[in-house]
Protein backbone atom coordinates (compact mmCIF):
# COMPACT_ATOMS: atom_id res chain seq x y z
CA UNK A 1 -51.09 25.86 54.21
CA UNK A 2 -53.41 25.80 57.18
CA UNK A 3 -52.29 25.14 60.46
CA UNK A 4 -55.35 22.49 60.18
CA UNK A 5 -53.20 20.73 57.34
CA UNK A 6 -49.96 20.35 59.84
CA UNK A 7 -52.42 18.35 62.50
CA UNK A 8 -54.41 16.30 59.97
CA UNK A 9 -54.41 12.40 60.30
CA UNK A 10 -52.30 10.23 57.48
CA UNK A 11 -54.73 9.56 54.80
CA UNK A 12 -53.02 7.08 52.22
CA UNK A 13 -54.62 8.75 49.45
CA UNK A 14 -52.85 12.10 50.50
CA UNK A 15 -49.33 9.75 50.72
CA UNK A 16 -46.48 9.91 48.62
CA UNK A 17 -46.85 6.49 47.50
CA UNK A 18 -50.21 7.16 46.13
CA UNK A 19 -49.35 9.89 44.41
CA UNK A 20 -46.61 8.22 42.35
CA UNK A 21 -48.74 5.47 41.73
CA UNK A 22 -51.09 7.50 40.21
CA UNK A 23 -48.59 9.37 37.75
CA UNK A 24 -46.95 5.87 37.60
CA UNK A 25 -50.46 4.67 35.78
CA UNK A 26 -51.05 7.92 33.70
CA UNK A 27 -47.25 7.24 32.79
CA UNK A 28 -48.67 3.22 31.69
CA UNK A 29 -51.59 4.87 29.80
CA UNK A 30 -50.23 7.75 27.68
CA UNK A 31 -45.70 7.64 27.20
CA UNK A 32 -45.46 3.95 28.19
CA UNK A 33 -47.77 2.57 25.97
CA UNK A 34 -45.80 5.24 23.35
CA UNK A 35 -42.56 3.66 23.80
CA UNK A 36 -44.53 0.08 23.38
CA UNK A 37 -45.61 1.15 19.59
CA UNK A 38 -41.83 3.16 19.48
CA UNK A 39 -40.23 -0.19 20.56
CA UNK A 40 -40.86 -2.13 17.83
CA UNK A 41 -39.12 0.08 15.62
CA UNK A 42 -41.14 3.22 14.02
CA UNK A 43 -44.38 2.59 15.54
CA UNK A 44 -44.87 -0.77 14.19
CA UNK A 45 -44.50 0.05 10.68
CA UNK A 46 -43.32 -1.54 7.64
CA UNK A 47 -40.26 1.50 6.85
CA UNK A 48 -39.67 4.05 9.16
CA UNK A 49 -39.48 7.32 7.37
CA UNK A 50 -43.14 8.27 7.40
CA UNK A 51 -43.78 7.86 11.13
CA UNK A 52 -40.13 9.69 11.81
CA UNK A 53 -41.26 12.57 9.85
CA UNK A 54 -44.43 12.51 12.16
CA UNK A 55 -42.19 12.19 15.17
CA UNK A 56 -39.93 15.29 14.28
CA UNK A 57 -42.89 17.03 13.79
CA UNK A 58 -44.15 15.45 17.07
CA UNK A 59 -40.82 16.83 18.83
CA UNK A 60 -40.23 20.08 17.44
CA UNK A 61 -43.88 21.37 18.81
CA UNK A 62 -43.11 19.16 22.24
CA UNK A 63 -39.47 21.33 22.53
CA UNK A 64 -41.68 24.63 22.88
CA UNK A 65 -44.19 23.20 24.89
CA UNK A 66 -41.88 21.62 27.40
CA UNK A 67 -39.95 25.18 27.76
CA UNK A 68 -43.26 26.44 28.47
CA UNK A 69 -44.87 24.05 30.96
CA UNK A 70 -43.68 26.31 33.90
CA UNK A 71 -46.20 28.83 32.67
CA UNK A 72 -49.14 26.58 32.32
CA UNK A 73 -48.61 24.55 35.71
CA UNK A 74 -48.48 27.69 37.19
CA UNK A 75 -51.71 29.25 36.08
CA UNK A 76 -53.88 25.91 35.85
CA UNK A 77 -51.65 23.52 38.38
CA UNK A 78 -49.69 19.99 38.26
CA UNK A 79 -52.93 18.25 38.55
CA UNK A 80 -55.12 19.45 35.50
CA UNK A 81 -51.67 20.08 33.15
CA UNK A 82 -51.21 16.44 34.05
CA UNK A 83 -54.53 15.53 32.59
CA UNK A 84 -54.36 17.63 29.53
CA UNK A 85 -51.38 16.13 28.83
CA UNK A 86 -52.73 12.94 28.31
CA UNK A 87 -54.94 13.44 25.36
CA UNK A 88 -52.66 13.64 22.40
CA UNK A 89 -51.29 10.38 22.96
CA UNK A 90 -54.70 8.96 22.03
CA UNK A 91 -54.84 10.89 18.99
CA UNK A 92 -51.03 9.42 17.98
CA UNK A 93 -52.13 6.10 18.44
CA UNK A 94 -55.43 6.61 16.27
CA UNK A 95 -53.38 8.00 13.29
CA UNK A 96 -51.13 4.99 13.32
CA UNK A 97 -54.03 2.44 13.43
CA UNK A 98 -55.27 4.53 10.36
CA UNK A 99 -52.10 4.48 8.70
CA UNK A 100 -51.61 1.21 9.07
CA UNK A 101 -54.94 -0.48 8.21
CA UNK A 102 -55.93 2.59 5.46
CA UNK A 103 -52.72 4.14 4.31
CA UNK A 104 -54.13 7.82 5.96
CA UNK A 105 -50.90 10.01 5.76
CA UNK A 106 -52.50 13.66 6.88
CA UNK A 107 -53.41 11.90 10.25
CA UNK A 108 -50.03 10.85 11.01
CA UNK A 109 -48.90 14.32 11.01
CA UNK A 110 -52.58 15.81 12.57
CA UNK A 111 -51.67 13.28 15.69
CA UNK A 112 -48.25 13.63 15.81
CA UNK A 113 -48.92 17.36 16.19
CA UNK A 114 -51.55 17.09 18.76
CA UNK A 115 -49.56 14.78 20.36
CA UNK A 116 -46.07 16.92 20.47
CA UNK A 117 -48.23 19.92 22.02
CA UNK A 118 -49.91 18.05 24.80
CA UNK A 119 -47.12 15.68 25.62
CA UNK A 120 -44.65 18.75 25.96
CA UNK A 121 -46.95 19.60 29.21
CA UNK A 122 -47.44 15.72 30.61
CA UNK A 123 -43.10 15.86 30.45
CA UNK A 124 -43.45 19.00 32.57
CA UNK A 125 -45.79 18.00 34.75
CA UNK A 126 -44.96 14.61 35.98
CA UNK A 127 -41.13 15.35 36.19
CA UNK A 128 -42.07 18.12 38.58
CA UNK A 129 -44.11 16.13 40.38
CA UNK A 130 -42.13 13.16 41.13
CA UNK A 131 -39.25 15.25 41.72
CA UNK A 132 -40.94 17.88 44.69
CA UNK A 133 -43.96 15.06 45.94
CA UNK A 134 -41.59 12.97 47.48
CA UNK A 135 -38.91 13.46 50.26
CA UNK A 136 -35.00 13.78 48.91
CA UNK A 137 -33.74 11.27 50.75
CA UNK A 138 -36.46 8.60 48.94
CA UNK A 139 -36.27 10.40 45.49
CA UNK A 140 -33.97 7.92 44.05
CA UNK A 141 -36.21 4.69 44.53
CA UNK A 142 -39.73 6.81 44.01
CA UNK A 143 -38.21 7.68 40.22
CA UNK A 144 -37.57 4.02 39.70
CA UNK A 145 -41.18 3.05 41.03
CA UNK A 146 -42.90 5.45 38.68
CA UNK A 147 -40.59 4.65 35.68
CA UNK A 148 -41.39 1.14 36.46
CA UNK A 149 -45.20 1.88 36.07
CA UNK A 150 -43.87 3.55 32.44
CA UNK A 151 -42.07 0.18 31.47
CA UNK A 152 -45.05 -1.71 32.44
CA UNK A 153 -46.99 -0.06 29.58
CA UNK A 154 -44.36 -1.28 27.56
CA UNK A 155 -44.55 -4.89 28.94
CA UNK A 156 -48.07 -4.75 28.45
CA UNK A 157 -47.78 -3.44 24.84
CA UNK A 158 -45.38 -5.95 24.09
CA UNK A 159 -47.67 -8.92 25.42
CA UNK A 160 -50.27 -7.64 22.96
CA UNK A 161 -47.56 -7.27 20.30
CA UNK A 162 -46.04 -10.78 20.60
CA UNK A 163 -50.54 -11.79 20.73
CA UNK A 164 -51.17 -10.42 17.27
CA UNK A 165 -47.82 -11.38 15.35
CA UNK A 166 -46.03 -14.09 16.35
CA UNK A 167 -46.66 -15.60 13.55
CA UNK A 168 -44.77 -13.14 11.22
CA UNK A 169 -41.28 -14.59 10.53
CA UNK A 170 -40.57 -11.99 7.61
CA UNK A 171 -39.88 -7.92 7.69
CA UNK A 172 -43.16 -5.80 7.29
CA UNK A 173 -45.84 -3.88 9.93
CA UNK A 174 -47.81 -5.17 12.81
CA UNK A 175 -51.09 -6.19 12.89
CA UNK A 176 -53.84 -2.96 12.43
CA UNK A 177 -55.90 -4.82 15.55
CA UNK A 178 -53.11 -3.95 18.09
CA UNK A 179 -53.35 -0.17 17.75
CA UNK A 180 -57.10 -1.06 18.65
CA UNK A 181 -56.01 -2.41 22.38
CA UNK A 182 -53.59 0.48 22.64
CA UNK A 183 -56.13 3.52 21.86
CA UNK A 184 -58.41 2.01 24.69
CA UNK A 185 -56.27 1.87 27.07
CA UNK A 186 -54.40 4.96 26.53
CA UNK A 187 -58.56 6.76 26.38
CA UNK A 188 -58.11 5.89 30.33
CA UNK A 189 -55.50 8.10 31.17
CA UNK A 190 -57.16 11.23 31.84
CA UNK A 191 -59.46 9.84 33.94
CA UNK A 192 -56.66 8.30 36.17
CA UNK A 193 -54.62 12.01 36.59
CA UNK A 194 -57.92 13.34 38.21
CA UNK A 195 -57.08 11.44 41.04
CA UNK A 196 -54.03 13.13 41.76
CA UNK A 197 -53.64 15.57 44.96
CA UNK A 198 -52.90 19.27 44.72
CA UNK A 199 -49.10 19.73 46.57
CA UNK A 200 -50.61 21.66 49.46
CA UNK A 201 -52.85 18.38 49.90
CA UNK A 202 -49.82 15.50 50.09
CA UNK A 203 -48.53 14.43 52.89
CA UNK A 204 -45.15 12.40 53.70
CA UNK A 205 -44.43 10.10 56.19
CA UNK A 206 -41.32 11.88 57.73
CA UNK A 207 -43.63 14.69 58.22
CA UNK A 208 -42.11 17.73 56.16
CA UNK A 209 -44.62 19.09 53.72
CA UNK A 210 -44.25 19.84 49.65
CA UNK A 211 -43.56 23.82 49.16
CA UNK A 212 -46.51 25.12 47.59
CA UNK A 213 -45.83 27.02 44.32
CA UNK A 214 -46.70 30.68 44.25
CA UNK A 215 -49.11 31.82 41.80
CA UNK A 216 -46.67 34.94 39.23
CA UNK A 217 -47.59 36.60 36.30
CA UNK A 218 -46.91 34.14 33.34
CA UNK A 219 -44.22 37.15 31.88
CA UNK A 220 -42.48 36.56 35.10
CA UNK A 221 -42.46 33.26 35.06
CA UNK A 222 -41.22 33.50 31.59
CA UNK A 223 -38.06 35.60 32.99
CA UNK A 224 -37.18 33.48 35.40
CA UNK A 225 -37.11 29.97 33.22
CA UNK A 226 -34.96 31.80 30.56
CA UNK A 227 -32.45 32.73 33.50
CA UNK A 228 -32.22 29.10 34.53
CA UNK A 229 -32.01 28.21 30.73
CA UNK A 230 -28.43 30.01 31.06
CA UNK A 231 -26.64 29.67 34.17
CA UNK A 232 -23.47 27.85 33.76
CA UNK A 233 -24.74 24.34 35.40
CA UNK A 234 -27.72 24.36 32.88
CA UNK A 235 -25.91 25.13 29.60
CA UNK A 236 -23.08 22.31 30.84
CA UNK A 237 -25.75 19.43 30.89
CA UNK A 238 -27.50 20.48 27.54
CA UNK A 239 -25.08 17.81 25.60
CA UNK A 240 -26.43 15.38 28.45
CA UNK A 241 -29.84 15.99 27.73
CA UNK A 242 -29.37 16.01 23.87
CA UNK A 243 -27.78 12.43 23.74
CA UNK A 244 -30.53 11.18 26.55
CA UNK A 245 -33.35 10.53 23.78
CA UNK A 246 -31.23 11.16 20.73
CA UNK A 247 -30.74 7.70 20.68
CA UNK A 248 -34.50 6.55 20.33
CA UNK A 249 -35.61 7.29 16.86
CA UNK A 250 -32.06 5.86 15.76
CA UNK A 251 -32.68 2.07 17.50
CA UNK A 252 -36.60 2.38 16.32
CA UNK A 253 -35.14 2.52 12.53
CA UNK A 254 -32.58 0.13 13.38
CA UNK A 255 -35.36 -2.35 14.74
CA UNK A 256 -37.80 -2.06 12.03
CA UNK A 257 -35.12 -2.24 8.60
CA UNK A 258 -33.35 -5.46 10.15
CA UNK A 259 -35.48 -7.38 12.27
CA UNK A 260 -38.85 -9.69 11.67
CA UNK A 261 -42.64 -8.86 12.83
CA UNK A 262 -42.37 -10.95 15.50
CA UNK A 263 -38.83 -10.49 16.85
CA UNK A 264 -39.64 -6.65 17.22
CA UNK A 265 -42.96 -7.89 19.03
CA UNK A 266 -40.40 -9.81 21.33
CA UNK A 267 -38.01 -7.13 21.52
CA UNK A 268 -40.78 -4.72 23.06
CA UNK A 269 -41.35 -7.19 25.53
CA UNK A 270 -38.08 -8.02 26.98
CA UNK A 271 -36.77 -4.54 26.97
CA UNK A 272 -39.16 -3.35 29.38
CA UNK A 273 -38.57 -6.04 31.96
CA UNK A 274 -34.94 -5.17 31.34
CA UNK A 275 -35.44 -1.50 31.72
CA UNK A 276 -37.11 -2.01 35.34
CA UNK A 277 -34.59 -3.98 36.57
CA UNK A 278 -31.83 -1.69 35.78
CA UNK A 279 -33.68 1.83 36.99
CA UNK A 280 -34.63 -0.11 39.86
CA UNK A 281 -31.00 -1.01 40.74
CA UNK A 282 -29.95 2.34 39.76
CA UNK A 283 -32.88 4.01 41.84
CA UNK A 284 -31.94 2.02 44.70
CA UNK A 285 -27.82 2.54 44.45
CA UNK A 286 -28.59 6.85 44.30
CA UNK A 287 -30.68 6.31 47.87
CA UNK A 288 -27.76 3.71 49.24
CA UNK A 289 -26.64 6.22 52.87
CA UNK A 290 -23.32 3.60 53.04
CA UNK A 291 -21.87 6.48 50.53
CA UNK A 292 -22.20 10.50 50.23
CA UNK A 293 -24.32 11.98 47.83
CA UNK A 294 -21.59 13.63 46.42
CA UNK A 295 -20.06 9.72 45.87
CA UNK A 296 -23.44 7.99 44.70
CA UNK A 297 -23.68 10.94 41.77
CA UNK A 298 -20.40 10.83 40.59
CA UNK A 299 -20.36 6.72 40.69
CA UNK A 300 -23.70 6.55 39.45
CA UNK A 301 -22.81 8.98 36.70
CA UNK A 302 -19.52 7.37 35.62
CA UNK A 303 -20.41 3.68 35.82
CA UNK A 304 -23.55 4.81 34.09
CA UNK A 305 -21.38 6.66 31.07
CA UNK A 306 -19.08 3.97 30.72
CA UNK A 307 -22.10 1.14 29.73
CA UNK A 308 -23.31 3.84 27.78
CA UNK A 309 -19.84 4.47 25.94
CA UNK A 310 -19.60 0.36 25.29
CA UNK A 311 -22.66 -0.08 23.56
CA UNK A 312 -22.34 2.81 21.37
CA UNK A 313 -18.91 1.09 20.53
CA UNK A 314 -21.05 -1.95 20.03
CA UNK A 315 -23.57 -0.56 17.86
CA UNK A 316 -20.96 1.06 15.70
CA UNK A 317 -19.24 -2.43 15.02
CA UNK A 318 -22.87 -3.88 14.30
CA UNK A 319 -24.21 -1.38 12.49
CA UNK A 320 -20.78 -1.41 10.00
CA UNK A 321 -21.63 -5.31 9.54
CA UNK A 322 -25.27 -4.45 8.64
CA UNK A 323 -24.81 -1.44 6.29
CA UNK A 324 -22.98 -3.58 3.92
CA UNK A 325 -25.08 -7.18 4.11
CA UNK A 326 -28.67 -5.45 4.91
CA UNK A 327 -29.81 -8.33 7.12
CA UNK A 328 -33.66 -9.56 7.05
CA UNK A 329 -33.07 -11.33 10.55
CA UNK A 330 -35.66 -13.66 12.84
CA UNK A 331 -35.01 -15.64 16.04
CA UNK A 332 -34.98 -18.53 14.58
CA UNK A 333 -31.39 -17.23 12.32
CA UNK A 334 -28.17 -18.04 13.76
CA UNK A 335 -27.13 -14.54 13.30
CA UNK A 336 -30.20 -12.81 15.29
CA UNK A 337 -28.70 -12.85 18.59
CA UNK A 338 -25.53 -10.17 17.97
CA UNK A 339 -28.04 -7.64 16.41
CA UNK A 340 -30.96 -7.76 18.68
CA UNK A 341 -29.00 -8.34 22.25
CA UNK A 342 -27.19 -4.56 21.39
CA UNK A 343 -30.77 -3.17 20.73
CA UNK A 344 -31.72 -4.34 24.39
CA UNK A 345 -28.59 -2.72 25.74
CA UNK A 346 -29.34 0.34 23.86
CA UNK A 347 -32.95 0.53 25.78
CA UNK A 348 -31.36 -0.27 29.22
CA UNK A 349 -28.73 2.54 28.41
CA UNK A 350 -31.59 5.07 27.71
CA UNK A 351 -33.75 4.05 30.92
CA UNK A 352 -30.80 4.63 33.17
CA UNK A 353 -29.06 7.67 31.76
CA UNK A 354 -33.31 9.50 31.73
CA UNK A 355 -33.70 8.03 35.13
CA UNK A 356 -30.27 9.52 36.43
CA UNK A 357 -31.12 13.12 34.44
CA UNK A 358 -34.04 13.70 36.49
CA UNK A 359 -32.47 12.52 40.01
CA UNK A 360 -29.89 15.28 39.06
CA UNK A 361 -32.54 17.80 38.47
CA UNK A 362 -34.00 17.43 41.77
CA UNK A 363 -29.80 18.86 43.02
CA UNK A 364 -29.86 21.77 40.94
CA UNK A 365 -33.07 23.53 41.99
CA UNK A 366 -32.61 26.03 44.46
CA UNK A 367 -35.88 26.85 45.33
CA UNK A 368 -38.81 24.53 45.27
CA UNK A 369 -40.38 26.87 42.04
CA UNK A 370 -37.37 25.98 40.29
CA UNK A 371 -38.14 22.07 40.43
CA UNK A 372 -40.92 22.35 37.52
CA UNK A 373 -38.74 25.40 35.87
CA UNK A 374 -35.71 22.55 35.75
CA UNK A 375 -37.50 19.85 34.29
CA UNK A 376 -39.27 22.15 31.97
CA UNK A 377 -35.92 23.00 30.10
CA UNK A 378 -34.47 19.85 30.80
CA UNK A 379 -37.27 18.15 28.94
CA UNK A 380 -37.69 21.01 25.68
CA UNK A 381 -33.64 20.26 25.46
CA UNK A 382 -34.50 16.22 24.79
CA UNK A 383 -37.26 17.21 22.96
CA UNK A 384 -35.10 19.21 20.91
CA UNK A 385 -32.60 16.69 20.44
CA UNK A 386 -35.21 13.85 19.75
CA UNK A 387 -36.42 16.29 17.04
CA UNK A 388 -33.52 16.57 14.95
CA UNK A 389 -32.39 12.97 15.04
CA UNK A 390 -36.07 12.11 13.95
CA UNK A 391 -35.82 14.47 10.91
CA UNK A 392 -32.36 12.68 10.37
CA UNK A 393 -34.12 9.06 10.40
CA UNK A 394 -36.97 10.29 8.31
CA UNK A 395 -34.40 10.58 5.45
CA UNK A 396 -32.73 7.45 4.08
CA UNK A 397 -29.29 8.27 5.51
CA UNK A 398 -27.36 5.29 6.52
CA UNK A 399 -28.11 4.41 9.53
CA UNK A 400 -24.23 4.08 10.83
CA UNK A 401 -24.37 8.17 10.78
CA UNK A 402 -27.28 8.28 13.08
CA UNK A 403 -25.12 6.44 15.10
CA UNK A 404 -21.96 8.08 15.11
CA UNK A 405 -23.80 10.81 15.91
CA UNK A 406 -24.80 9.29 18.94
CA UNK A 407 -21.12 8.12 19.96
CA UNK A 408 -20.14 11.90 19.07
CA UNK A 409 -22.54 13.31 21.84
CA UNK A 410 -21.40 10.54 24.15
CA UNK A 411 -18.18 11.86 24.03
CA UNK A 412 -19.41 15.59 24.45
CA UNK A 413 -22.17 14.83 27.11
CA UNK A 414 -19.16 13.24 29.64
CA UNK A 415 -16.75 15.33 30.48
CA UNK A 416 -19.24 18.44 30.87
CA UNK A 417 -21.89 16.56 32.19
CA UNK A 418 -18.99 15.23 35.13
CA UNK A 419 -17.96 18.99 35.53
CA UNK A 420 -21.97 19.57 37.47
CA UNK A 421 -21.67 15.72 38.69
CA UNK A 422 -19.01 16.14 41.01
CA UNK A 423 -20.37 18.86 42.59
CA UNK A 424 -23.76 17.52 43.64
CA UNK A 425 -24.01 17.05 47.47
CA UNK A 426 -20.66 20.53 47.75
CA UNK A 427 -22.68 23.02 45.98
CA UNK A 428 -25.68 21.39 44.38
CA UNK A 429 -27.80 20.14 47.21
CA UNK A 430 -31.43 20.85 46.10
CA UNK A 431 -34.73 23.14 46.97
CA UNK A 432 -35.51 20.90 49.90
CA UNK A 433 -32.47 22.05 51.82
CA UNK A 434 -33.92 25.26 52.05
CA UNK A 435 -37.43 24.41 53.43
CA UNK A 436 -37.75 24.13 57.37
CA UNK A 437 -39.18 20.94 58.97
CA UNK A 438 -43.08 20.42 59.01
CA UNK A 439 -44.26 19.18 62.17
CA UNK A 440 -44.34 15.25 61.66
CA UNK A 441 -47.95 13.96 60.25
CA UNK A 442 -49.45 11.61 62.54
CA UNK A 443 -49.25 8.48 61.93
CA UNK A 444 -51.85 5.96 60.71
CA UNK A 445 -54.22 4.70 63.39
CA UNK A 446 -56.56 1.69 63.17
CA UNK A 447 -59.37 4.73 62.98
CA UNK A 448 -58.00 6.69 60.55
């Protein structure tokens, strides 16, 4: 940094805001409008197994190239990995449209491929940049504004889902002409990461500046994410970060076997506005100064894990009553509400327990190098996860051992998971406690 760069004027485009506004929108364009096509169970399909073979396919690549998104930001940067990030998701979407409207089967594995390689480095990328770009003390309510802009996408895609098939009552796929919408607006996204800032470029309004990353041989950098990979916090939260997204290709089969066209369509729609309101709350609670950080993580954490723990118990009651009738539902049946309230539970369960695993990752770096290293493994270890319990749903097991699966790592993920928890704030208190005060950024004038 130059001491030019410690005198500059506020430029908004150089702000924090800005900057997670703009990985907010690349989060709309590329996993948001994912989770919209995910959301109404199995990519819109007709059965799930095809599109969860793609997807374990899809996660097993993504696993590696999470664990090695250190390397690449470090020789090419947050901005550009960002942007290459972006492209697979456009490919995804294309093989589904083909699937869908053709019957094309080697494209669904082609995109789901291209898509587990490229998304492996967006995970990387914009966890380590909403974790480091913003100041702790805001980091809370900045990871609820960004995964707000990642919900949106899935608002948005479930507008245009509820558009194009309202009108189907019965259990089948959605309409080929919504993967149309999606593909265009997900082309947008790497256009939209290039105008991101480089870290040594941001600026934040309480005037301390982001800790540039230094430049080390990608062996090195190897070394040092492998040594994270096994220090005792690390290998404590890997149950954590396995039942995170281990859930998600478990509810998409659930959503697609049992419910109608149009209630998924509605489904993908009402989650999302769900989802922001609870990361929001939850964002906003983990900033809240009335209590210690040490209190707002292990609150957060155990109020958090004990919703969790109730609607696994609720899905395991519901999914017992629907193994043995196999239930063709719509929201016009009395019976619809049980079944398709839990799946909006299990949604607002998986938004707050992702949003609370990356404000924990932001404690357990020690250095500022370690931020991208942390979400690197944290993210391979979902991807991992989300791997295997796609392969599971890409069989025809019954769907009640996907979910005692999910109950199982519940129970794993919360005693070890509380043994790191409680000791965020006493020994855990993140890179930024180790980087001395900037001199304070001026302040906006009317001129500048």
């Amino acid at each position: 940094m130059t001491p030019d760069a410690e005198t500059e004027p506020y430029r908004w485009y150089r702000g924090v805001f800005f900057q997670a506004t703009v990985v907010g929108c690349c989060a709309f364009a590329a996993p948001g409008l994912w989770n919209a096509m995910q959301s109404v169970g199995a990519g819109g399909q007709q059965t799930p197994y095809l599109v969860m073979a793609g997807n374990a396919v899809l996660f097993s690549l993504m696993t590696f190239a999470c664990l090695g998104g250190s390397i690449v930001i470090n020789r090419i940067g947050l901005r550009y990995t960002l942007c290459l990030g972006t492209v697979g998701y456009v490919l995804y979407s294309a093989a589904l449209y083909q699937n869908n409207r053709y019957g094309t089967v080697w494209f669904i594995y082609f995109g789901s491929a291209a898509c587990g390689i490229t998304a492996g480095l967006f995970w990387a990328a914009e966890g380590a940049i909403m974790l480091s770009y913003p100041p702790p003390e805001g980091r809370g309510r900045y990871l609820a504004y960004w995964l707000t802009y990642r919900n949106s996408g899935a608002i948005l895609g479930g507008v245009i889902n509820l558009a194009f098939n309202y009108s189907g009552r019965s259990l089948g796929k959605l309409n080929w002409k919504t993967y149309i919408v999606f593909v265009v607006l997900q082309c947008l996204g790497p256009a939209v990461c290039l105008l991101l800032s480089n870290p040594e470029q941001v600026q934040r309004r309480n005037g301390t500046r982001v800790k540039l990353l230094q430049k080390i041989p990608a062996k090195m950098e190897m070394l040092e994410t492998l040594k994270l990979m096994v220090r005792k916090e690390f290998l404590l939260l890997v149950p954590y970060f396995l039942y995170v997204t281990w859930s998600l290709p478990y509810i998409g089969s659930y959503m697609s076997l049992y419910f109608s066209v149009r209630s998924r369509a509605l489904a993908s729609l009402v989650t999302a506005l769900a989802q922001i309101l609870a990361t929001a709350i939850m964002g906003t609670f983990l900033d809240w100064k009335r209590f210690s950080l040490n209190a707002r993580a292990r609150y957060g954490f155990i109020g958090m894990m004990a919703l969790s723990g109730g609607v696994w118990i609720w899905a395991l009651v519901i999914q017992s009553k629907y193994q043995k009738n196999k239930p063709a539902l719509d929201w016009a049946d009395s019976a619809f509400g049980e079944g398709w309230g839990l799946y909006v539970f299990q949604q607002v369960e998986f938004a707050l327990t992702y949003n609370y695993g990356y404000w924990l990752m932001g404690f357990l770096a020690k250095e500022p190098a370690e931020i991208v290293r942390c979400t690197s493994v944290a993210r391979g270890v979902e991807a991992a996860g989300q791997c295997v319990a796609s392969g599971i749903s890409s069989t025809k097991a019954p769907l009640i051992v996907s979910a005692g699966l999910i109950f199982a790592w519940w129970g794993v993920a919360l005693p070890l998971g509380f043994f790191v928890v409680r000791k965020i704030g006493v020994d855990h208190v993140g890179a930024e406690s180790y980087l001395p005060e900037a001199k304070k950024v001026e302040e906006p004038t009317e001129q500048s």
